[in-house]
C-alpha atoms as a PDB file:
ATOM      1  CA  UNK A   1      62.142 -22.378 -83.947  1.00  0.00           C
ATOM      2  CA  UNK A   2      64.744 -21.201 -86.233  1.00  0.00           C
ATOM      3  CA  UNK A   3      65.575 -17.838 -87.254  1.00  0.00           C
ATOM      4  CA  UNK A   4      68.330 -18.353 -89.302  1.00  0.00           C
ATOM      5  CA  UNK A   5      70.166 -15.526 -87.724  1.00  0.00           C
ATOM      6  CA  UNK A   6      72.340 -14.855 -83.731  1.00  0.00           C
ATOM      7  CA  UNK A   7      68.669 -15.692 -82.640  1.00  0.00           C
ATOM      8  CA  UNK A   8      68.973 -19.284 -83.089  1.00  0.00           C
ATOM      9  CA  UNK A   9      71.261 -19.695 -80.080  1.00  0.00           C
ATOM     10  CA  UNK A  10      69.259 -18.094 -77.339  1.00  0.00           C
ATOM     11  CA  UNK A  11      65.994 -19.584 -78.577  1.00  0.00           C
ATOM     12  CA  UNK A  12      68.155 -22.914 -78.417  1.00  0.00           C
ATOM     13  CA  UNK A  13      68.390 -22.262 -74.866  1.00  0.00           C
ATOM     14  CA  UNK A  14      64.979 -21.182 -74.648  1.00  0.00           C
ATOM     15  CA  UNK A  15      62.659 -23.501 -75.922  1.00  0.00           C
ATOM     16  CA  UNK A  16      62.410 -26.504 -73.675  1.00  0.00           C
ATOM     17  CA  UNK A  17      61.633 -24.464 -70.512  1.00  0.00           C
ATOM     18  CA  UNK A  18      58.507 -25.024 -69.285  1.00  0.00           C
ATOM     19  CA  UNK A  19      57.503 -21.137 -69.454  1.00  0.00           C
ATOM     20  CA  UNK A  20      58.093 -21.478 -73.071  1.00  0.00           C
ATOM     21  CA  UNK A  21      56.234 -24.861 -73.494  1.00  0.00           C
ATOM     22  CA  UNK A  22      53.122 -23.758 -71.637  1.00  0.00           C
ATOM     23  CA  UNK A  23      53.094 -20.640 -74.133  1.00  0.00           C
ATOM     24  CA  UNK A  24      53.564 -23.083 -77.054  1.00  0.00           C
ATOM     25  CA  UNK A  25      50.691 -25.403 -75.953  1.00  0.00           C
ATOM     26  CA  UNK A  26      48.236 -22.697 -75.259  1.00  0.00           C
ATOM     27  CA  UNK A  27      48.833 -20.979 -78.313  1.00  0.00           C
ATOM     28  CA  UNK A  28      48.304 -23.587 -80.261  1.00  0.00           C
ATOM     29  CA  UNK A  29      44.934 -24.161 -78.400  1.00  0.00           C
ATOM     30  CA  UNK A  30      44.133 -20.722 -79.481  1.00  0.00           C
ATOM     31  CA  UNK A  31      45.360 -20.980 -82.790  1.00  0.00           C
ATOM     32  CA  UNK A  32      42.759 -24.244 -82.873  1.00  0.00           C
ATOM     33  CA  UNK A  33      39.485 -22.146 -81.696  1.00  0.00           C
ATOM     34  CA  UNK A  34      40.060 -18.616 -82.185  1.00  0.00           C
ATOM     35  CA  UNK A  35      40.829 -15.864 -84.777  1.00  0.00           C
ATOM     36  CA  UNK A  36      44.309 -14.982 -83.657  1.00  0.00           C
ATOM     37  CA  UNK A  37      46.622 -12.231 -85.199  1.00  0.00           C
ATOM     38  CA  UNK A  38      49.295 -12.525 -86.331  1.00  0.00           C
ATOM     39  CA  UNK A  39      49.287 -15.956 -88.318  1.00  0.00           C
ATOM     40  CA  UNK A  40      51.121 -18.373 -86.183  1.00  0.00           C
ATOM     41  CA  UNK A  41      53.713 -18.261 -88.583  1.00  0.00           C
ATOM     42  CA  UNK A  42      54.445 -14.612 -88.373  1.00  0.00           C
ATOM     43  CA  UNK A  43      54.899 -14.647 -84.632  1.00  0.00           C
ATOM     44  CA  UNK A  44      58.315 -14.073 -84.247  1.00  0.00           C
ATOM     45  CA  UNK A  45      58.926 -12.717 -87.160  1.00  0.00           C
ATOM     46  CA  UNK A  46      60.221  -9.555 -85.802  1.00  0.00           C
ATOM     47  CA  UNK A  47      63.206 -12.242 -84.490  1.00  0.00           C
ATOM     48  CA  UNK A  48      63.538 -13.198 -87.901  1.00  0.00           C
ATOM     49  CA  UNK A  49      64.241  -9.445 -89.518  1.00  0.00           C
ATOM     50  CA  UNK A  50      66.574  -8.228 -86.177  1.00  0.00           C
ATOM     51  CA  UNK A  51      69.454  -8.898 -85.269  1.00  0.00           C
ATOM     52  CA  UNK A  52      70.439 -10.051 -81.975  1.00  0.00           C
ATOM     53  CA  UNK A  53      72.930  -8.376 -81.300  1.00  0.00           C
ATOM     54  CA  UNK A  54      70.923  -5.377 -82.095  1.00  0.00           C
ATOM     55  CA  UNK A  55      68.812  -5.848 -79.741  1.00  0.00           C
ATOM     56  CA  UNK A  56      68.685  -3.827 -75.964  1.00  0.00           C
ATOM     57  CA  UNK A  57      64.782  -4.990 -74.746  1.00  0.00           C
ATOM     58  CA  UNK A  58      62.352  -7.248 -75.844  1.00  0.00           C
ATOM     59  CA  UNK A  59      58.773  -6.409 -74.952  1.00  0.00           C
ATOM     60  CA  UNK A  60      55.995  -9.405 -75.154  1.00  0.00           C
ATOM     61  CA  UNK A  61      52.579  -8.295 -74.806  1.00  0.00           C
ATOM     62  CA  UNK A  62      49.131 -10.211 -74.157  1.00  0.00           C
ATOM     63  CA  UNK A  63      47.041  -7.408 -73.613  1.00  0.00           C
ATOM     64  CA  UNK A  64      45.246  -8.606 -70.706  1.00  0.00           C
ATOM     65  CA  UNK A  65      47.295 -11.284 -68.530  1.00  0.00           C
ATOM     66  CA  UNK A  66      51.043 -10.663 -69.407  1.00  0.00           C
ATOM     67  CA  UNK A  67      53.449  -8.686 -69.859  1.00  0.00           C
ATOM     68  CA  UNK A  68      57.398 -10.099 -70.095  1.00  0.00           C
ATOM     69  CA  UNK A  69      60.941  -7.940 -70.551  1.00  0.00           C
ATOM     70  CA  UNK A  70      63.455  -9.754 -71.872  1.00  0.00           C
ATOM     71  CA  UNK A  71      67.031  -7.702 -70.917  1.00  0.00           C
ATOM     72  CA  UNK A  72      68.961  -9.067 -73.664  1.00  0.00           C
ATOM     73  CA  UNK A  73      72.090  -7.523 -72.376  1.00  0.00           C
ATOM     74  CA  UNK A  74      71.696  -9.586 -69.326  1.00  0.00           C
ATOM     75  CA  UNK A  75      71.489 -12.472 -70.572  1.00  0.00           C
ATOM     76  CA  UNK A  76      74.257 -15.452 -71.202  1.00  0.00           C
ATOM     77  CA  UNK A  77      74.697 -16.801 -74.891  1.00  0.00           C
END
């Protein structure tokens, strides 16, 4: 993922943790079978038009089995 912006550098961090992979596989399985909104390619796009540093809390929603904070202010870059 690259979000040409102080993004890139956490999601660097990010993306080969196994939290992250299992999202990544089972989205794509979704993507695959289902109607899903947004377009896979407009999922982070809120990432892509915000700044990092910006950024207090990060709320990801699936409307029935998760819900994840991120405190950005918590975390190390």
């Amino acid at each position: 993922m690259i979000m040409h912006n102080d993004w890139d550098q956490l999601f660097d961090q990010e993306i080969q943790k196994d939290y992250l992979l299992n999202l990544r596989y089972f989205l794509a399985k979704e993507y695959k079978t289902k109607n899903i909104y947004p377009a896979k390619e407009n999922i982070f796009a809120a990432f892509k038009t915000t700044s990092l540093k910006d950024t207090k809390v990060v709320i990801f929603l699936h409307r029935t089995k998760y819900l994840m904070l991120l405190d950005i202010q918590s975390m190390k870059i």
